[in-house]
Protein backbone atom coordinates (compact mmCIF):
# COMPACT_ATOMS: atom_id res chain seq x y z
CA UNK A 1 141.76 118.83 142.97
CA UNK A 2 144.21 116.65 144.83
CA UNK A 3 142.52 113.90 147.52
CA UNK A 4 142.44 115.32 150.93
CA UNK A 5 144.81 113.55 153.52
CA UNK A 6 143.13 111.52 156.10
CA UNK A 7 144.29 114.99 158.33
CA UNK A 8 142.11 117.03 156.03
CA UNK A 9 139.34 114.93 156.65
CA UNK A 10 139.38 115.43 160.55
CA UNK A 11 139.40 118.96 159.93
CA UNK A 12 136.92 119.37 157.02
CA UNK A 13 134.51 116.56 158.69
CA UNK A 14 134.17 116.24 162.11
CA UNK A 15 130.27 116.47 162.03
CA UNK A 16 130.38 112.88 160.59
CA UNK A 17 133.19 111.46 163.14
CA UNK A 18 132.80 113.00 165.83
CA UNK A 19 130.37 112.89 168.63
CA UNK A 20 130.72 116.60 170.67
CA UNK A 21 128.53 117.11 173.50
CA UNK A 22 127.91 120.08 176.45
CA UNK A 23 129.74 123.31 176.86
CA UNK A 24 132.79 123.87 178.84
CA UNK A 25 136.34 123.01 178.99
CA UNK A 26 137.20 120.00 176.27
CA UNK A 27 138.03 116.57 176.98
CA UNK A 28 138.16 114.56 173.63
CA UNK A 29 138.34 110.41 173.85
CA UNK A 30 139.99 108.44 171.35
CA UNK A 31 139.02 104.89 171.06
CA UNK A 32 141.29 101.85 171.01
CA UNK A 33 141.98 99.05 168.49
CA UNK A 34 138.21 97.13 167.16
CA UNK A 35 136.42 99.88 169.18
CA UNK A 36 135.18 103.28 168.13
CA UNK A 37 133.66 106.48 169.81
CA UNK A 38 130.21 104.77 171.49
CA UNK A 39 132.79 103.42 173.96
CA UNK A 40 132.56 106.70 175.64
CA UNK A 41 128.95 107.20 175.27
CA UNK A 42 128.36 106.90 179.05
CA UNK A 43 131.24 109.18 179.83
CA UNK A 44 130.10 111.68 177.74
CA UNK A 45 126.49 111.40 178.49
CA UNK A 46 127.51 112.67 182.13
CA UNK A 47 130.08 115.10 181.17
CA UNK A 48 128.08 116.73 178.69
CA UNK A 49 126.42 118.59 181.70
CA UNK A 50 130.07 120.74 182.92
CA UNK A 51 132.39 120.10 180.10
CA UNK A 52 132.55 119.81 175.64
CA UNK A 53 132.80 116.17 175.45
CA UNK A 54 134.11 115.03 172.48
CA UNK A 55 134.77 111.17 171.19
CA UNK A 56 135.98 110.64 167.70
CA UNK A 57 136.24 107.33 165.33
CA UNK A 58 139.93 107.21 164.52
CA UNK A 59 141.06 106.17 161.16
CA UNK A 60 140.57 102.54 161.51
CA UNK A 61 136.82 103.47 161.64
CA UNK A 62 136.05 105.63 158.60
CA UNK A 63 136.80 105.33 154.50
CA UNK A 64 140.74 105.95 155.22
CA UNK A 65 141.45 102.85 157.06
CA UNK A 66 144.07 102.09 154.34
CA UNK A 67 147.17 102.47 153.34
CA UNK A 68 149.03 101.72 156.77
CA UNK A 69 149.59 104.33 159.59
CA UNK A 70 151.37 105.12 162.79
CA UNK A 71 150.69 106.71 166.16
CA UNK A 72 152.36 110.22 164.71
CA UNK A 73 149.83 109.91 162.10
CA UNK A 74 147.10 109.51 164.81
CA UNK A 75 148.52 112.18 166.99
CA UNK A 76 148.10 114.42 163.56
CA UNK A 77 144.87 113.43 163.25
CA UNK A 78 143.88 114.37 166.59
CA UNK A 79 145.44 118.04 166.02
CA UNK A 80 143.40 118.00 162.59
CA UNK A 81 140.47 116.83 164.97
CA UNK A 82 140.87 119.53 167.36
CA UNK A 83 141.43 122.56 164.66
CA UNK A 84 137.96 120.98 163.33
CA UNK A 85 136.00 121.42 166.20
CA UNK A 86 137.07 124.90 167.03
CA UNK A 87 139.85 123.99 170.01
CA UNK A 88 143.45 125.65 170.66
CA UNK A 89 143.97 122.53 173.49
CA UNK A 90 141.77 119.90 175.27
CA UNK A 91 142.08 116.82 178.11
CA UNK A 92 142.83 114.23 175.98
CA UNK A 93 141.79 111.06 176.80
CA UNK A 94 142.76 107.53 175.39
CA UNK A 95 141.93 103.89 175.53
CA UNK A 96 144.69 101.85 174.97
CA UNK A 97 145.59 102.68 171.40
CA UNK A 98 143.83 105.83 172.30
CA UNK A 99 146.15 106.30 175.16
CA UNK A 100 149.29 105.20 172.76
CA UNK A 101 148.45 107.89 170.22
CA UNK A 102 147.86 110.33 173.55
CA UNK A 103 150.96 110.46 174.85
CA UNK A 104 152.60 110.80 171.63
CA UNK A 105 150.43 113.78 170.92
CA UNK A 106 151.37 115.26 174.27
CA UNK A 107 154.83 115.19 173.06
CA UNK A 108 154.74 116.65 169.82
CA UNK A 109 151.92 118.84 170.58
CA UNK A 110 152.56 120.22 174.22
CA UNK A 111 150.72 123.30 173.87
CA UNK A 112 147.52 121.74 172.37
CA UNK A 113 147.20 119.37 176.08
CA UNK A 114 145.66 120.38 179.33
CA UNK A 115 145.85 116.85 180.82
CA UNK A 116 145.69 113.64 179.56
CA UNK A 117 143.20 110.64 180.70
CA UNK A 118 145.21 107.42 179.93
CA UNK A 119 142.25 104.47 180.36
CA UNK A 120 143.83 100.83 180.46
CA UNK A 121 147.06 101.90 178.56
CA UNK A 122 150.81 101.88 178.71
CA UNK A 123 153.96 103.61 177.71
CA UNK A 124 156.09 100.79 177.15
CA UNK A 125 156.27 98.64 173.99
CA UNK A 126 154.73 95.37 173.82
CA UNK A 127 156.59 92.43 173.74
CA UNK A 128 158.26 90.83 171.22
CA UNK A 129 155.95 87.80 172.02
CA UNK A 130 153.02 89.73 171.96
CA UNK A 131 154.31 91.52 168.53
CA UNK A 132 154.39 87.96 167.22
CA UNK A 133 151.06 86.77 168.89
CA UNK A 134 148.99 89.88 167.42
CA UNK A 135 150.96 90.03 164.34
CA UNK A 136 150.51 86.33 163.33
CA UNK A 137 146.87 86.89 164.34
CA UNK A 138 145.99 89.71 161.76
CA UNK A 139 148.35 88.82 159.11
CA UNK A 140 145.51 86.79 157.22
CA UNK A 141 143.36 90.45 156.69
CA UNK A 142 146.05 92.13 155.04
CA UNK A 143 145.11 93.68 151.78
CA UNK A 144 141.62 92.46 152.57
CA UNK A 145 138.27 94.75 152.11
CA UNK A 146 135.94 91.74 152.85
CA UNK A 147 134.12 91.56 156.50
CA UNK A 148 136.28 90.12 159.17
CA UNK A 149 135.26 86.52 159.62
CA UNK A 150 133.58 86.26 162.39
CA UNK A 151 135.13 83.38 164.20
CA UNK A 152 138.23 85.62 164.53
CA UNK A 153 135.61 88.61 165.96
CA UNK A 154 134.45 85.69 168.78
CA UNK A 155 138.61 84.73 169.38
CA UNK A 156 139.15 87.97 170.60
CA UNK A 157 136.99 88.54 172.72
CA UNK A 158 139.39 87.62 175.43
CA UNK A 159 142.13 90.20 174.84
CA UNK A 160 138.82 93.22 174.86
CA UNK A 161 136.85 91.83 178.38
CA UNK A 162 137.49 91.28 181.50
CA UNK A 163 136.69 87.98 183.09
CA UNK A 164 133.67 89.46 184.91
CA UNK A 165 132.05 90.57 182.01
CA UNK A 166 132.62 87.89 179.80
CA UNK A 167 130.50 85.68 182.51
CA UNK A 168 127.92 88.29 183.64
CA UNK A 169 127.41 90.53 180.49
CA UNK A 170 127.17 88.17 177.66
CA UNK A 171 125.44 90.92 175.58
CA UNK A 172 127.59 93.01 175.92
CA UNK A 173 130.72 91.12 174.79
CA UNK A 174 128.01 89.62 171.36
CA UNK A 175 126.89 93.26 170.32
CA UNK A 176 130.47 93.94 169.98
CA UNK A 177 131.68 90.44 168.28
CA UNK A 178 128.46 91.40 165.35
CA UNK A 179 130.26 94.99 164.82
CA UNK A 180 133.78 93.36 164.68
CA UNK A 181 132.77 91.16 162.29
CA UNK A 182 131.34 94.01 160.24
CA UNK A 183 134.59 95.62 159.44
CA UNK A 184 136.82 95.47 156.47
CA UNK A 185 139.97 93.18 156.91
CA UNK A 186 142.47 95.94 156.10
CA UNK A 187 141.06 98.31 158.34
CA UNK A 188 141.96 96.01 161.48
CA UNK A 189 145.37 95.05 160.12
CA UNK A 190 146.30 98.57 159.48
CA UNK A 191 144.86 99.46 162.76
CA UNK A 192 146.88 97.06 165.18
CA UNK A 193 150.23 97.68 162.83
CA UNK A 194 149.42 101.39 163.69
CA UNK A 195 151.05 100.12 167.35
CA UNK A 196 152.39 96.84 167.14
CA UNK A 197 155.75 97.88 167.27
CA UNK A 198 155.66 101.35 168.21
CA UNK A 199 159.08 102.82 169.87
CA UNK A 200 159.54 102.76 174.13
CA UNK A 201 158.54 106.15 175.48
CA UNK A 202 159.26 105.92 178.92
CA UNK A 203 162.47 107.75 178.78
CA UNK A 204 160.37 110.75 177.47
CA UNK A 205 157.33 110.88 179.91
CA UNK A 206 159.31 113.41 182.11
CA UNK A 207 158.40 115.99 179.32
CA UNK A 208 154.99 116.02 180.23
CA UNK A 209 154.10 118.16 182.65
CA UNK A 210 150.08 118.04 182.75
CA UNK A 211 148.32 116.28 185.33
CA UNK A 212 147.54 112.48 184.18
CA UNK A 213 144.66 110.44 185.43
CA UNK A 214 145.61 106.70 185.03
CA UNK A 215 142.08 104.32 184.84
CA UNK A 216 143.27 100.70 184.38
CA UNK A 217 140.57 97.44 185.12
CA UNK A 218 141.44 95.62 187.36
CA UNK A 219 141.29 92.32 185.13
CA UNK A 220 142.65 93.71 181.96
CA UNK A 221 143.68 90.53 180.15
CA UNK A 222 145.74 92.22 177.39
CA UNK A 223 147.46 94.76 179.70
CA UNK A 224 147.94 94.16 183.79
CA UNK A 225 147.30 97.45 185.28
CA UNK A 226 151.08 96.48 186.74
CA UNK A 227 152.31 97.30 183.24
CA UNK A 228 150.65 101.08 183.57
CA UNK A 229 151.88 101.25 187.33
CA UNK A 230 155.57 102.84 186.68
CA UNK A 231 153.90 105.69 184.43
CA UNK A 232 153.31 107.04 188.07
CA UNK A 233 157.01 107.34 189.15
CA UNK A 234 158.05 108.63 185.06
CA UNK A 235 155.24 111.42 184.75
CA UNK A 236 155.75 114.37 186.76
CA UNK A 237 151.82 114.78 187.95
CA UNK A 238 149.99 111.36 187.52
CA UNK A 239 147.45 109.80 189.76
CA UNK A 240 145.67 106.18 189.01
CA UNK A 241 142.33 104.70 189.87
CA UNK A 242 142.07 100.55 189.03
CA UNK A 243 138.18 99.91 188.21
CA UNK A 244 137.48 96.98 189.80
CA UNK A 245 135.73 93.72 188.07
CA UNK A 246 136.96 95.24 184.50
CA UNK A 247 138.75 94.41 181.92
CA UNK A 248 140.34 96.06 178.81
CA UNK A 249 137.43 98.06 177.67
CA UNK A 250 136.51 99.25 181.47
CA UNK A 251 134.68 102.27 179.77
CA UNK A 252 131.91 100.35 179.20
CA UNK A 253 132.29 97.06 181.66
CA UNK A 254 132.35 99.46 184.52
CA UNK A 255 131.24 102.79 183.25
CA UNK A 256 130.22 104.35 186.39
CA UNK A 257 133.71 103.80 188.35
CA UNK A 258 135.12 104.89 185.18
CA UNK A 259 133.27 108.03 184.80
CA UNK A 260 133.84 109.02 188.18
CA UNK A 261 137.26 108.58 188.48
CA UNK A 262 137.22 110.99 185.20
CA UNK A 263 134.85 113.94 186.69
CA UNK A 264 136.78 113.58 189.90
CA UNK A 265 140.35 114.21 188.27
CA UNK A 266 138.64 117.07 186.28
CA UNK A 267 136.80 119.37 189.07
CA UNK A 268 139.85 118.98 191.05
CA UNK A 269 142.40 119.68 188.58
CA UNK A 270 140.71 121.97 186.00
């Protein structure tokens, strides 16, 4: 029997990837890059009272972190994901990479998107300085299946929290530093090289014509909510709502802001 693809897997396993809460209309989360689905536990712990609420681990985060990938790949996954859990279409909703792999998905799978939830994202590329910065700051975990060290784990800290946090929610930022520095090399190198230098699709965002909720904290340190601002003039129905005192993971440094913005967008829109 041939291996199954990393697809197959989304559609043959979901009960072990996926966390899929409440009845209702679906909204499935996709985590970004070093996170994985518990970053939406408080959204979904609210949600699960009105809506499905699904979060999934993407690649990066189960037994198929390697050979390398790209956001089409993700954006297959997540129509695997969705023919595993029973769903024609669904909100989808996406943190950073999360929100990369989103809008990708809502243009090669317009039919399969009611709306999209893009939380401290962008449709633009990233640099070519920040390609170099990130790129120079994996490169030493290629090919490797040993833990991340874990002085790299504490180093980027600073890209994932917002200033706020990092001063008032110390445990926060360490339970996340001891899971980083659980994870196989490869699987973060393959992860950020997923994105790093992912095509401009700003000229496209005209083609989507679901309504978009932007969240962006207000102190992202890895992408100013300025960079997510002209999304609002390219999509044809997007609104935004900047969480105050959070950073890049705002999910869970401001959850309730977050959550509300979220079920607001939803009851009025759906």
């Amino acid at each position: 029997m041939a291996p199954q693809t990393t697809s197959e897997m989304y559609r043959v396993r979901t009960d072990a990837l996926t966390t899929d809460v409440g009845e209702g209309n679906p909204i499935v989360f996709a985590h970004g890059t070093l996170m994985d689905r518990t970053m939406f536990a408080p959204q979904l712990e609210s949600l699960q009272d009105d809506y499905r609420a699904v979060a999934y681990d993407l690649r990066a985060r189960t037994d198929r972190y390697a050979p390398g990938y790209d956001l089409r790949e993700l954006a297959d996954d997540c129509a695997a994901l969705l023919d595993g859990i029973g769903e024609d279409s669904a909100v989808i909703a996406g943190m950073s990479m999360g929100g990369f792999m989103a809008l990708r998905f809502a243009l090669e799978y317009p039919e399969r998107v009611d709306g999209l939830v893009l939380i401290d994202s962008m449709a633009a590329p990233h640099t070519p300085e920040e390609q170099e910065l990130y790129g120079d700051l994996v490169a030493p975990l290629e090919g490797s299946h040993e833990s991340n060290p874990r002085e790299l784990a504490e180093s980027v800290t600073g890209y994932l929290f917002g200033e706020t946090t990092r001063e008032e929610n110390a445990e926060l930022v360490e339970a996340w530093v001891d899971r980083w520095a659980t994870y196989p090399g490869a699987a973060v190198f393959h992860e950020v090289h997923s994105w790093l230098d992912r095509p401009d699709v700003s000229d496209r965002l005209s083609e989507i014509d679901v309504p978009v909720l932007i969240v962006h904290g207000e102190e992202d340190p890895s992408i100013d909510p300025s960079r997510a601002e002209p999304m609002l003039d390219e999509l044809p129905d997007a609104e935004m709502e900047i969480i105050p005192k959070a950073g890049h993971t705002s999910t869970l440094e401001r959850p309730d802001p977050v959550t509300d913005a979220i079920e607001s967008f939803l009851e009025n829109r759906f």
